[in-house]
Every structure is written in C-alpha cells, then in structure tokens.
Protein backbone atom coordinates (compact mmCIF):
# COMPACT_ATOMS: atom_id res chain seq x y z
CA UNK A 1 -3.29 -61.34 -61.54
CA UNK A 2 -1.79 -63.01 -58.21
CA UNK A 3 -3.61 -63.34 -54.53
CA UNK A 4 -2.66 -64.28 -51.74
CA UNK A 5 -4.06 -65.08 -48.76
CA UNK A 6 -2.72 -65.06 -45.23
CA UNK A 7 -3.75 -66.03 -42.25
CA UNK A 8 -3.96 -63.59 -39.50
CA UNK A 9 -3.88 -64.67 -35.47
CA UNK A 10 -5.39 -63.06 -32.93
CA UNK A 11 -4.64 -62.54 -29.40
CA UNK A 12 -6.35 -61.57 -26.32
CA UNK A 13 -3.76 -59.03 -24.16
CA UNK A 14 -2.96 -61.29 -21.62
CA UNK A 15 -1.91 -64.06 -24.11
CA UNK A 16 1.02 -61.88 -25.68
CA UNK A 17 4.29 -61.68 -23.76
CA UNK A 18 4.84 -59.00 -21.51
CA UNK A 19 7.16 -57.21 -24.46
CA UNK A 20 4.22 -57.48 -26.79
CA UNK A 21 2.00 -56.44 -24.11
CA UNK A 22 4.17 -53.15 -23.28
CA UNK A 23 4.54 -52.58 -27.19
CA UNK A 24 0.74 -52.57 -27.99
CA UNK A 25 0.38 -50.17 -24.76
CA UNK A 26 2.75 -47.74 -26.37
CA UNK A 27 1.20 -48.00 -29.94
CA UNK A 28 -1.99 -47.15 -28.01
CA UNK A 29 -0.87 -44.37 -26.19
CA UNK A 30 1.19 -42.54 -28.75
CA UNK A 31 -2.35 -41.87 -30.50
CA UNK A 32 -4.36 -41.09 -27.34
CA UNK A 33 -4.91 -37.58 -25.99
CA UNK A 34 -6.62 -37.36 -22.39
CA UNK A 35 -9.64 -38.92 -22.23
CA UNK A 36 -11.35 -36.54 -20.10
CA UNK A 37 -9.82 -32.93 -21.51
CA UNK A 38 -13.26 -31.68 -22.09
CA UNK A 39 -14.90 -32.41 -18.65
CA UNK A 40 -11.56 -31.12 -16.87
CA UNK A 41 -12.14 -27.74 -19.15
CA UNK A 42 -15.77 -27.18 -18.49
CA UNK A 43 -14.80 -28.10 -14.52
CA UNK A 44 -12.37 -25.46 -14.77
CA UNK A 45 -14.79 -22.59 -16.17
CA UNK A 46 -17.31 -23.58 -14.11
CA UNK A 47 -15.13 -23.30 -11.07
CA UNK A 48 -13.65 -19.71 -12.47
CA UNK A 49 -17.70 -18.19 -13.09
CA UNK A 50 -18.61 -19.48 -9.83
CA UNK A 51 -16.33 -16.85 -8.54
CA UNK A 52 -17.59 -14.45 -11.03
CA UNK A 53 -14.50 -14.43 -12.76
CA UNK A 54 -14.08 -15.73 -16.64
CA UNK A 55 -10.99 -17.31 -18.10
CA UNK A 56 -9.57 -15.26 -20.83
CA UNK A 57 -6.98 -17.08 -22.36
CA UNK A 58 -5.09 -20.78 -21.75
CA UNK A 59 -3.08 -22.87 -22.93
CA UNK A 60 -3.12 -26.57 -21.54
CA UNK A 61 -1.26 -29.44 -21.35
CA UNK A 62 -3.21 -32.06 -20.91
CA UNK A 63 0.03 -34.59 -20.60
CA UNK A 64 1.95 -32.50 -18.76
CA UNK A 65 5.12 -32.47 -21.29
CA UNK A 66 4.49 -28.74 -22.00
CA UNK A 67 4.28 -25.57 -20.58
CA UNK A 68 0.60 -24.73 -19.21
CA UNK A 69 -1.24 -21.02 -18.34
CA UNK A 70 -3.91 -19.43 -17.89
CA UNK A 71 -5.22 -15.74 -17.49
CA UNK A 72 -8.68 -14.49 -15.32
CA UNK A 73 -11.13 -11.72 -15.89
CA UNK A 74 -10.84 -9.06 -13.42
CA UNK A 75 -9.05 -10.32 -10.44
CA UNK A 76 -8.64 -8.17 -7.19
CA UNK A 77 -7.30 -8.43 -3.39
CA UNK A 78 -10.44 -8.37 -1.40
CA UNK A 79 -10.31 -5.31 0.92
CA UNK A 80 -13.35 -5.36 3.11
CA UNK A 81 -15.19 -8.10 4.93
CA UNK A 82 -18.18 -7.73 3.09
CA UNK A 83 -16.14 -9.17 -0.09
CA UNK A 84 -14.03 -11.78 2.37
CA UNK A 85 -17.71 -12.86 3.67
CA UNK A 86 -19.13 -13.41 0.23
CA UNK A 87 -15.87 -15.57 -1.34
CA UNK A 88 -16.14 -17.74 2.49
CA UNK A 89 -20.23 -18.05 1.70
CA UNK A 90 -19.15 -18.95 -1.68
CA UNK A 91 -16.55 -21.95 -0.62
CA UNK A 92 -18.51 -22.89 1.92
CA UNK A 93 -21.39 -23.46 -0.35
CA UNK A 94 -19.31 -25.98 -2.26
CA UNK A 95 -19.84 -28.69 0.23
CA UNK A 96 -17.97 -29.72 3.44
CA UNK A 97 -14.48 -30.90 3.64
CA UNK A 98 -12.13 -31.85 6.19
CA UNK A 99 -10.66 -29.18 8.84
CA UNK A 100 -7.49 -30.93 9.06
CA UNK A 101 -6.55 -31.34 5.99
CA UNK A 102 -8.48 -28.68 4.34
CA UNK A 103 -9.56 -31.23 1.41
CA UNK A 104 -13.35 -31.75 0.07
CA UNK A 105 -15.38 -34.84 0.85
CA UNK A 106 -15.76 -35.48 -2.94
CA UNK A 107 -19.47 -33.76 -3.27
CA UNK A 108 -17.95 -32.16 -6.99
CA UNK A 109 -20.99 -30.00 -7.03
CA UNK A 110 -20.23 -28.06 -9.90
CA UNK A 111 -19.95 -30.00 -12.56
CA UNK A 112 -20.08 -33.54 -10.95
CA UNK A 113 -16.57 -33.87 -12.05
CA UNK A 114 -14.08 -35.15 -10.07
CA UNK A 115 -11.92 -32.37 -10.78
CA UNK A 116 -14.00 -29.49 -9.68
CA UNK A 117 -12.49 -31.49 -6.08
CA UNK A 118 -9.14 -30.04 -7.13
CA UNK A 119 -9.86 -27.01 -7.85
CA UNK A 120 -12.02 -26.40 -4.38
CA UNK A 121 -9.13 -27.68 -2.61
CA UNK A 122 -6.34 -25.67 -4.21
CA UNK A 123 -8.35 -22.87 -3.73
CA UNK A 124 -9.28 -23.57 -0.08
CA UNK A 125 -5.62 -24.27 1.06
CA UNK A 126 -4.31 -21.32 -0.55
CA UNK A 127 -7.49 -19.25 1.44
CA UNK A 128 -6.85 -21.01 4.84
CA UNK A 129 -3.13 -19.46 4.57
CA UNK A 130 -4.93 -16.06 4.86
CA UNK A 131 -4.21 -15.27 1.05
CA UNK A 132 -7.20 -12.91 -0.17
CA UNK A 133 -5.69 -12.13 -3.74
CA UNK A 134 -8.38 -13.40 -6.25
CA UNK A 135 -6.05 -13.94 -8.67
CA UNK A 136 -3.66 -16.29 -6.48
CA UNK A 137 -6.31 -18.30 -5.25
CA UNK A 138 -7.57 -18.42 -8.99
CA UNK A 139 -3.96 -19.54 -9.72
CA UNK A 140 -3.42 -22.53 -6.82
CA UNK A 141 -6.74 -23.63 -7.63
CA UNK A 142 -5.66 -24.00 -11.77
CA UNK A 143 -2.55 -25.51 -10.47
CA UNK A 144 -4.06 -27.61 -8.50
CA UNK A 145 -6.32 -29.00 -11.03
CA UNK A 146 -3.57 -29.14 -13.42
CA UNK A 147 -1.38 -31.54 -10.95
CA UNK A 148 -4.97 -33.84 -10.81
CA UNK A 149 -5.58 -34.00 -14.23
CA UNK A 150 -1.39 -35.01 -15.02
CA UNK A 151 -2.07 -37.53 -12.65
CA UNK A 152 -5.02 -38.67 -14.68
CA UNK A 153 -3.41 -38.73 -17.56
CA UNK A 154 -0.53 -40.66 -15.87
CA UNK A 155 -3.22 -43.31 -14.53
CA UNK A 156 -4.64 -43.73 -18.55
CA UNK A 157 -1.48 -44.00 -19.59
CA UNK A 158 -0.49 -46.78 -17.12
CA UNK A 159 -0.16 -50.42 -17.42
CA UNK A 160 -3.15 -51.06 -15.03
CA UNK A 161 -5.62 -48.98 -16.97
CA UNK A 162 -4.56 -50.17 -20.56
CA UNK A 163 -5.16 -53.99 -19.13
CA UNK A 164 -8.54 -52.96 -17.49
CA UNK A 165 -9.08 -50.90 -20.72
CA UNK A 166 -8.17 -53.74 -22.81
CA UNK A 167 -10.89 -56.04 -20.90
CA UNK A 168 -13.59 -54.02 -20.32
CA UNK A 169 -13.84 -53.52 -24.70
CA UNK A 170 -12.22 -57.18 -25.33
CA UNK A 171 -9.56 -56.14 -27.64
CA UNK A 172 -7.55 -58.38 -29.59
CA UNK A 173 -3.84 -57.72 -30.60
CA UNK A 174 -1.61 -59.07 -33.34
CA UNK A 175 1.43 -61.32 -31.97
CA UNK A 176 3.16 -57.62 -32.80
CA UNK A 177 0.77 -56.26 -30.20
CA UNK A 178 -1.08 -53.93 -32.93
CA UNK A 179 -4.75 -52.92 -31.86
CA UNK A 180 -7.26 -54.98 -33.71
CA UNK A 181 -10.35 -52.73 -34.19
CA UNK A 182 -12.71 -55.67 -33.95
CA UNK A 183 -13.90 -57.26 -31.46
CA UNK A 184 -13.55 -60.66 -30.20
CA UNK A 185 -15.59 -63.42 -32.06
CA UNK A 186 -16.74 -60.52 -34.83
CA UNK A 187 -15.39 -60.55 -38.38
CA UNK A 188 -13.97 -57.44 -39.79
C-alpha cells in the first residue's frame, strides 16, 4: 500500500488574483439558483389572491435566460364603478406611493417582500393609464416583478455580492479559486 500526503493552501478571496477571483465566482454561480425564488413566488400569489384572482399555471425563469408565463383565474374588464371603486380601495390599501412617479414607498405589505413593491407598481402604472382589464394589469404587474427579480438575480450573480457573500461566511478558496466548504481556522 502507498500514501501520500499533500499539502493543501488556503486562501481568503481577496488574496487570489483577480483571474482566480472571477474563476471561483463562476464555479459558484454555475451551481446557484436564485436565492430568493420562493419568497418572489409566494409575493406573487399573494399579490394575485389579494385581487381575488389565483394563478393557474407558470412557468418561471428565475435567471432570466428562458422564456417566462403565467395564466390567472377568472380575469375580466371591470364595467361599472362599483368594481373600478373596489380594485382603487384595494391599491390604495397597499400603502402610499408617489403621485409622480406612481411607485410605492417600500411598505411591501403583503408579504414583507421586497417584491410585492414590484408588483404594486406594475400594477399601479398600468391602472393610472386608465387600463381596467384585470388580466392586463395582472400581466404588467407579473412583468414587472419578473424584470425585479432578473435584476436580483443579476445583483447575486455580481462581483459585488459574491465578495460581500464571500466575507460575510469567511470562505476560503484553493489557489484554483474552488469553494472550500470550511470555514476559516476550522478543520475539515
């Protein structure tokens, strides 16, 4: 029987060069899905049953580098004031936003995500136009939230947030920038 035994160096992110550096961010990536797919989903359904609408099918990309859809329960143009009062009490009962600019102050009052903020404010610009189709202001608020949560992902994917990333959980690279799952000053 032969062993051997080699010796393995570790490296905090900011001592590998910036090649290394990029290489480990790209290892990391490649295996990463969006972080926050599951509080963007129930912020989306929460947002539809406000409206007393459910979804009933979707398909989402969460990184944006396929096609994305949805489809609503019963949808409807609203005909009468009565129904154009209650969808205004509705909006206007998810917290105040800005008259110019039609965009919410950040209040995310239905899940306490911030993309329920998306979704108000596709929803509200597309209603300010004088649209009163429920399914096309279903539709600019999903789009809306979809062009939020791309830039999300775009953010996580970034250079910025794998460094703070990187930081905040002290990990430690190889010099070939592969992802220690240790952490600093632990033994494996």
């Amino acid at each position: 029987m032969r062993i051997e035994t080699t010796e393995t160096r570790f490296y905090r992110l900011e001592e590998l060069d910036e090649e290394t550096q990029e290489r480990a961010r790209e290892m990391c990536n490649m295996t990463e899905d969006y972080h926050w797919r599951h509080e963007a989903m129930d912020s989306l359904k929460a947002f539809v049953n406000y409206f007393g609408h459910g979804l009933r099918d979707w398909q989402i990309s969460f990184t944006g580098c396929s096609y994305s859809s949805v489809s609503f329960g019963d949808c409807y143009h609203l005909e009468d004031d009565e129904e154009i009062n209650e969808v205004r009490e509705l909006l206007d009962a998810l917290g105040p936003y800005n008259k110019d600019t039609f965009r919410g102050d950040g209040t995310c009052l239905l899940t306490g995500y911030c993309l329920d903020e998306a979704l108000k404010d596709g929803f509200r610009a597309e209603w300010e136009e004088g649209n009163r189709d429920m399914k096309e202001l279903l539709e600019a608020a999903f789009y809306s939230w979809l062009a939020a949560v791309h830039a999300d992902y775009e953010y996580q994917t970034s250079r910025e947030s794998f460094r703070e990333m990187c930081e905040a959980n002290e990990y430690e690279f190889t010099e070939d920038g592969e992802l220690c799952l240790t952490k600093f000053g632990e033994k494996s």
